[in-house]
Protein backbone atom coordinates (compact mmCIF):
# COMPACT_ATOMS: atom_id res chain seq x y z
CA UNK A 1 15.05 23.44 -1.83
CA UNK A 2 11.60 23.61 -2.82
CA UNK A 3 10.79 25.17 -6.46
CA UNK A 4 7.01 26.93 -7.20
CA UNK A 5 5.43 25.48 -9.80
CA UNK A 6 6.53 27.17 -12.96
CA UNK A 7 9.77 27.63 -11.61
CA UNK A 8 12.51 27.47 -14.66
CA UNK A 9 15.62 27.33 -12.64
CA UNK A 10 17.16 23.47 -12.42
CA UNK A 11 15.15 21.78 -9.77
CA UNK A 12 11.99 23.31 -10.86
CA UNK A 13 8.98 21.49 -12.67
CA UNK A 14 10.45 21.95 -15.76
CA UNK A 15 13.50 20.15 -14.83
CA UNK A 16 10.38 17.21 -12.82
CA UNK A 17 8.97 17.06 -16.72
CA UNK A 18 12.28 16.15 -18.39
CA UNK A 19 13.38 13.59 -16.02
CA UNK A 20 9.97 12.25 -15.77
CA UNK A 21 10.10 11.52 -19.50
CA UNK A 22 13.61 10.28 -19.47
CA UNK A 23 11.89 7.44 -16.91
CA UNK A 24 8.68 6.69 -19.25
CA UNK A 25 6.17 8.81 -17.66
CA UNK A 26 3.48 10.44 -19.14
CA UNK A 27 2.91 13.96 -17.92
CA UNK A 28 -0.55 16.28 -18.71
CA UNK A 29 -0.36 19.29 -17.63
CA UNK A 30 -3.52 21.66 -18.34
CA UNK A 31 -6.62 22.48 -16.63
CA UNK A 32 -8.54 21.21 -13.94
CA UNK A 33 -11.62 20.29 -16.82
CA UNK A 34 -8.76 19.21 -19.43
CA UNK A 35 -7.24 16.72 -16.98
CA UNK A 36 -11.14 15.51 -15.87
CA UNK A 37 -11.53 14.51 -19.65
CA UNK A 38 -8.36 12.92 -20.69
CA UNK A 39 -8.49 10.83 -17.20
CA UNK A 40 -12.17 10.26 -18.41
CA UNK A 41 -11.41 8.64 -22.05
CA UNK A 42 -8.28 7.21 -20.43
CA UNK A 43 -10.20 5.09 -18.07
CA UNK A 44 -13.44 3.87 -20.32
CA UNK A 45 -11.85 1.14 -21.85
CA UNK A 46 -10.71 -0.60 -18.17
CA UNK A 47 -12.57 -2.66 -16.21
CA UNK A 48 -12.49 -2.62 -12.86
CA UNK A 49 -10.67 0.73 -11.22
CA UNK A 50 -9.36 1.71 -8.06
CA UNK A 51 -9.86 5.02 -6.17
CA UNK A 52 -7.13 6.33 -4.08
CA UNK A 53 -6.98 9.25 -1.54
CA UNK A 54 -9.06 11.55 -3.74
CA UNK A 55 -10.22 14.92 -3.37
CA UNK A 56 -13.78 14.53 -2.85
CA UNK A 57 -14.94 16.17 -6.61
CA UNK A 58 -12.71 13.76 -8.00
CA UNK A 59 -14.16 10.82 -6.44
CA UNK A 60 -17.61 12.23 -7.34
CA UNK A 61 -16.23 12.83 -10.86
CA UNK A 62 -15.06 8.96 -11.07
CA UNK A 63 -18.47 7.46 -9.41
CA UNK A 64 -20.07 9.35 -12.40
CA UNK A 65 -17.95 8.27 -15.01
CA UNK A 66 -17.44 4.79 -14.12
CA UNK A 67 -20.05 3.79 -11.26
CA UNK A 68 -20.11 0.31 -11.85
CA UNK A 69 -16.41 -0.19 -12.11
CA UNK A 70 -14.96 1.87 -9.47
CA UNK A 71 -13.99 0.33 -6.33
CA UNK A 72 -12.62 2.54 -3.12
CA UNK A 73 -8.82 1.46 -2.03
CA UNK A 74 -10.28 1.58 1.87
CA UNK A 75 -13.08 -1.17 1.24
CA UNK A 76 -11.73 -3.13 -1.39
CA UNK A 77 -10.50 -6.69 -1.00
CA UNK A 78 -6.98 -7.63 -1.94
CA UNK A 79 -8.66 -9.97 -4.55
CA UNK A 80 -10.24 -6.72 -6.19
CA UNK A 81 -6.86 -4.48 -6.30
CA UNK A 82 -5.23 -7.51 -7.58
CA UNK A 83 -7.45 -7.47 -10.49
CA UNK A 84 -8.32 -3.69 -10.92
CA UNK A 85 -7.04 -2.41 -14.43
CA UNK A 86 -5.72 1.07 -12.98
CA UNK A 87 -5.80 3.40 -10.01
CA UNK A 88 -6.22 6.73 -9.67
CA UNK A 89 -4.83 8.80 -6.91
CA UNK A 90 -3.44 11.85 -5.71
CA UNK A 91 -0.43 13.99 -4.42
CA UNK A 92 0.77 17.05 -4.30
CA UNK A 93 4.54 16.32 -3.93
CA UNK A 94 7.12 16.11 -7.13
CA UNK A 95 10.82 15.48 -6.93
CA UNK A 96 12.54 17.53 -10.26
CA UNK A 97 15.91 15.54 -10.33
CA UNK A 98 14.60 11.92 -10.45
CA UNK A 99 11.65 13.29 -12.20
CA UNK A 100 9.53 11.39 -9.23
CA UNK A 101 6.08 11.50 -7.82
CA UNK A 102 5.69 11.00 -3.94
CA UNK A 103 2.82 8.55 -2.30
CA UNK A 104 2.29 8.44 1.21
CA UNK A 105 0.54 5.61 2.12
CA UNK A 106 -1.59 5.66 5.77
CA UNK A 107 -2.80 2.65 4.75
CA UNK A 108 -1.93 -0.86 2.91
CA UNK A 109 -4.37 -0.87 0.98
CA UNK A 110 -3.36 2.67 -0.66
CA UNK A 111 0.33 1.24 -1.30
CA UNK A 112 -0.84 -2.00 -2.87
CA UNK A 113 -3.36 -0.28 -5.17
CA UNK A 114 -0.61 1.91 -6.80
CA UNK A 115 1.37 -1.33 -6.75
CA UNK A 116 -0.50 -3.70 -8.35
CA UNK A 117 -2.79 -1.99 -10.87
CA UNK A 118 -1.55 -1.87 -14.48
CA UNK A 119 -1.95 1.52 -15.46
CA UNK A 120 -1.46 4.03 -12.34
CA UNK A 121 -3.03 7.75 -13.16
CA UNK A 122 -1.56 10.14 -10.66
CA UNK A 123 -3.54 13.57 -9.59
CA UNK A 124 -1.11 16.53 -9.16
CA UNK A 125 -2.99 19.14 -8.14
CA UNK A 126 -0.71 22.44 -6.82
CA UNK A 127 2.09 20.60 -6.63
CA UNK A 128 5.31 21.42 -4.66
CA UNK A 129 8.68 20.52 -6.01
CA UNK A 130 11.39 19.34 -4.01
CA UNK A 131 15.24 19.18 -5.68
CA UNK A 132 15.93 15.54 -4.60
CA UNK A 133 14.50 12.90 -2.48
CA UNK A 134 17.27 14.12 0.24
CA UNK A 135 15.45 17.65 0.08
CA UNK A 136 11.76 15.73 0.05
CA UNK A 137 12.65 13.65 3.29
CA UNK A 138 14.76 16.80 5.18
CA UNK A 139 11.49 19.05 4.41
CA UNK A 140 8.35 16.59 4.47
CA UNK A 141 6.16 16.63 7.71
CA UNK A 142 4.89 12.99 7.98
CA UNK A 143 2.69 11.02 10.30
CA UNK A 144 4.23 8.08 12.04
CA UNK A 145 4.04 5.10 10.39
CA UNK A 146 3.69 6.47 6.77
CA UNK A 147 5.05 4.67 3.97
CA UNK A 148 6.90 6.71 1.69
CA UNK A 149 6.51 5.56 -2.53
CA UNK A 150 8.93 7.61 -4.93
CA UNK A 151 7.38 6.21 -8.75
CA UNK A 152 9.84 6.97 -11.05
CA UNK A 153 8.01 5.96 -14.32
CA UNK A 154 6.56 2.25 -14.80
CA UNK A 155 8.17 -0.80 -13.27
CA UNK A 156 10.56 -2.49 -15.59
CA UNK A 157 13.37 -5.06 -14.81
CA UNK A 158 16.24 -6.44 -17.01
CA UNK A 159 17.90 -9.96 -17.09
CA UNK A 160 21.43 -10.84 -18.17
CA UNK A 161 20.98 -11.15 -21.71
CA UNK A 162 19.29 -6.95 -21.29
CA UNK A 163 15.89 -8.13 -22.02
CA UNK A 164 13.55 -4.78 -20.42
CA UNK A 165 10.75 -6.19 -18.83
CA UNK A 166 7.60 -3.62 -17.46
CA UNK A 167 5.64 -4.31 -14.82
CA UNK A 168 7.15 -6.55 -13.05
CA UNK A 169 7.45 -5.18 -9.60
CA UNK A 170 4.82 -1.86 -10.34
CA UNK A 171 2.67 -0.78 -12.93
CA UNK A 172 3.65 -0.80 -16.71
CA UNK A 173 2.27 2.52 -17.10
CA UNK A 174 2.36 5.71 -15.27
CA UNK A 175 0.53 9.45 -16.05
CA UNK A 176 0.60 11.76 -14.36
CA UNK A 177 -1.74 14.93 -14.36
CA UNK A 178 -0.69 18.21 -13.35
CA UNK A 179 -3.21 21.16 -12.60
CA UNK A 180 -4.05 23.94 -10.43
């Protein structure tokens, strides 16, 4: 089932901001200017930052903003996304019950950069919300040999003892921006 945005029934994106909460993400929702400057004084304090399938006034915005520190996921060496302080990409695909975001990746570089980065800033712009992944995968047209990320808030793991660790296996940190 797949909810417009501003849907209020259970499954819609009210139901995506809950859960995303309940899993530590941080969700901005506002305009498309509004979301431009938070990303902006979000990312001035990082160092070296990855690009990721952007619209193309989004990259432009970034190249502006940060032109010496902003690196392209197609070009950049695994040394450089291994480093980079954050990445910023894009979807347009939500799932409300997990309160996930969906990347598809066409190529490795993509998936590592939203892997390995620190602080992963996610572009939602018209986004369509799916119930559950089992919706998402029964409904999604995808290109052979996609790979298919569901982030579900920052990494964290826990030992024996129940010691929550973040960023282990992800990034520790995890916005996403909402606009139309």
């Amino acid at each position: 089932m797949v909810a417009p945005v501003g849907d209020v029934k259970p499954g819609g994106l009210n139901t995506f901001f809950e859960r995303a909460k309940d899993v530590g993400t941080e969700v901005f929702c506002a305009s498309y200017q509004d979301v431009k400057s938070d990303l902006e004084k979000e990312i001035r304090s990082f160092g070296l930052i990855v690009g990721a399938e952007l619209e193309e006034d989004f990259e432009r915005f970034l190249a502006s903003a940060v032109p010496d520190r902003l690196v392209h996921y197609e070009s950049a060496s695994l040394e450089d996304l291994a480093k980079a302080d954050a990445c910023v990409t894009a979807t347009s695909e939500l799932v409300s019950l997990s309160g996930s975001v969906v990347l598809v990746s066409h190529n490795v570089n993509h998936r590592r950069a939203t892997s390995l980065a620190p602080n992963l800033f996610i572009l939602c712009h018209h986004p369509v919300v799916y119930l559950s992944v089992s919706d998402y995968l029964e409904h999604a047209r995808l290109e052979p040999n996609s790979t298919l990320t569901f982030v579900s808030g920052p990494s964290s793991t826990g030992d024996i003892e129940q010691i929550l660790i973040r960023g282990v296996h992800g990034p520790k940190r995890v916005k996403v921006y909402i606009y139309e």
